[in-house]
Protein backbone atom coordinates (compact mmCIF):
# COMPACT_ATOMS: atom_id res chain seq x y z
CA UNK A 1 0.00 0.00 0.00
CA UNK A 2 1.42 3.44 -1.29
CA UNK A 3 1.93 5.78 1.90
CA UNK A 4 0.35 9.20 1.54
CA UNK A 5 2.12 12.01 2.68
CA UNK A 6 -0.06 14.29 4.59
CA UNK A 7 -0.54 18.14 3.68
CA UNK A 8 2.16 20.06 5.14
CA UNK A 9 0.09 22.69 7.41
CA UNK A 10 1.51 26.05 9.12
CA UNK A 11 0.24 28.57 11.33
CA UNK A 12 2.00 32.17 11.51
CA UNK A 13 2.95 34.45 14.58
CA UNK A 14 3.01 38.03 13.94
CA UNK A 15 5.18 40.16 16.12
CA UNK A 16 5.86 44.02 16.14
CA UNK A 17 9.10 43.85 18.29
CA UNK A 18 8.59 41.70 21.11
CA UNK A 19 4.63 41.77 21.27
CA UNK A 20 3.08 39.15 19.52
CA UNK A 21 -0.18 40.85 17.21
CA UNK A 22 -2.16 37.77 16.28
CA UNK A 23 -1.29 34.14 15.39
CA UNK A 24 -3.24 31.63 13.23
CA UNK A 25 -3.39 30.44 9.60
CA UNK A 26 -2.27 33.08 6.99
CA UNK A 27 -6.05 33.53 5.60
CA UNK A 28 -6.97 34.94 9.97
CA UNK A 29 -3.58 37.07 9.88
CA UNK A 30 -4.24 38.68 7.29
CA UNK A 31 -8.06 39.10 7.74
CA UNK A 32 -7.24 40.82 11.28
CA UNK A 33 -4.57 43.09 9.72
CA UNK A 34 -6.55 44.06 6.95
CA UNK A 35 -3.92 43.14 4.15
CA UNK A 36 -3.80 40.78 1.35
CA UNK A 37 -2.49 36.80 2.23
CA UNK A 38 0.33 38.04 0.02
CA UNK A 39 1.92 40.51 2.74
CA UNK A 40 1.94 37.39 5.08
CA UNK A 41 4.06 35.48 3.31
CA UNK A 42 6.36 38.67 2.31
CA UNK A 43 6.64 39.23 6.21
CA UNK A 44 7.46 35.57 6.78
CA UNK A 45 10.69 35.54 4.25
CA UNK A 46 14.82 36.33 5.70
CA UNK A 47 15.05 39.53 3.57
CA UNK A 48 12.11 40.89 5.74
CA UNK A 49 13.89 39.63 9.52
CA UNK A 50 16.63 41.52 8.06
CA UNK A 51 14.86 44.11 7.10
CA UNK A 52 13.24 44.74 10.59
CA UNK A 53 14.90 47.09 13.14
CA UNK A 54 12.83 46.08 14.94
CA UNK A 55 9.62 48.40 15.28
CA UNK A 56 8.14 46.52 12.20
CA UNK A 57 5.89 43.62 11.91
CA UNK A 58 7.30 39.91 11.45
CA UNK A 59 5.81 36.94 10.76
CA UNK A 60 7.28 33.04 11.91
CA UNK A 61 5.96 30.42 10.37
CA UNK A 62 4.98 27.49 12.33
CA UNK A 63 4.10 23.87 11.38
CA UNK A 64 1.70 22.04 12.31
CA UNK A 65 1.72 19.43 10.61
CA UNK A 66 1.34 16.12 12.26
CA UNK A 67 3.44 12.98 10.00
CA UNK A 68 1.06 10.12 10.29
CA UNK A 69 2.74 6.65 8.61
């Protein structure tokens, strides 16, 4: 029997400096910040975290995924 490999899943953590904003799936972040999915995932990449100086929002990306065999 061919194993299926389950659908990768993430949640996100948005921070402004140390205070975390909101956290949930991208579609909820962005809904509750008012921007496009788009700026999630933009806020999520290393050029952004590099970006920061830290009075700007981030975004981590967290799976939660669970790897069923």
């Amino acid at each position: 029997m061919a194993r299926i490999k389950n659908k990768q899943l993430f949640d996100y953590v948005i921070y402004k400096g140390d205070d975390i904003i909101c956290h949930g799936t991208k579609r909820e972040c962005a809904e509750y910040l008012g921007v496009k999915e788009q700026t999630i995932d933009f806020l999520a990449t290393p050029i952004r975290k590099k970006r920061d100086k830290g009075n700007g929002l981030i975004a981590e990306k967290v799976d939660i995924s669970e790897d069923t065999e």
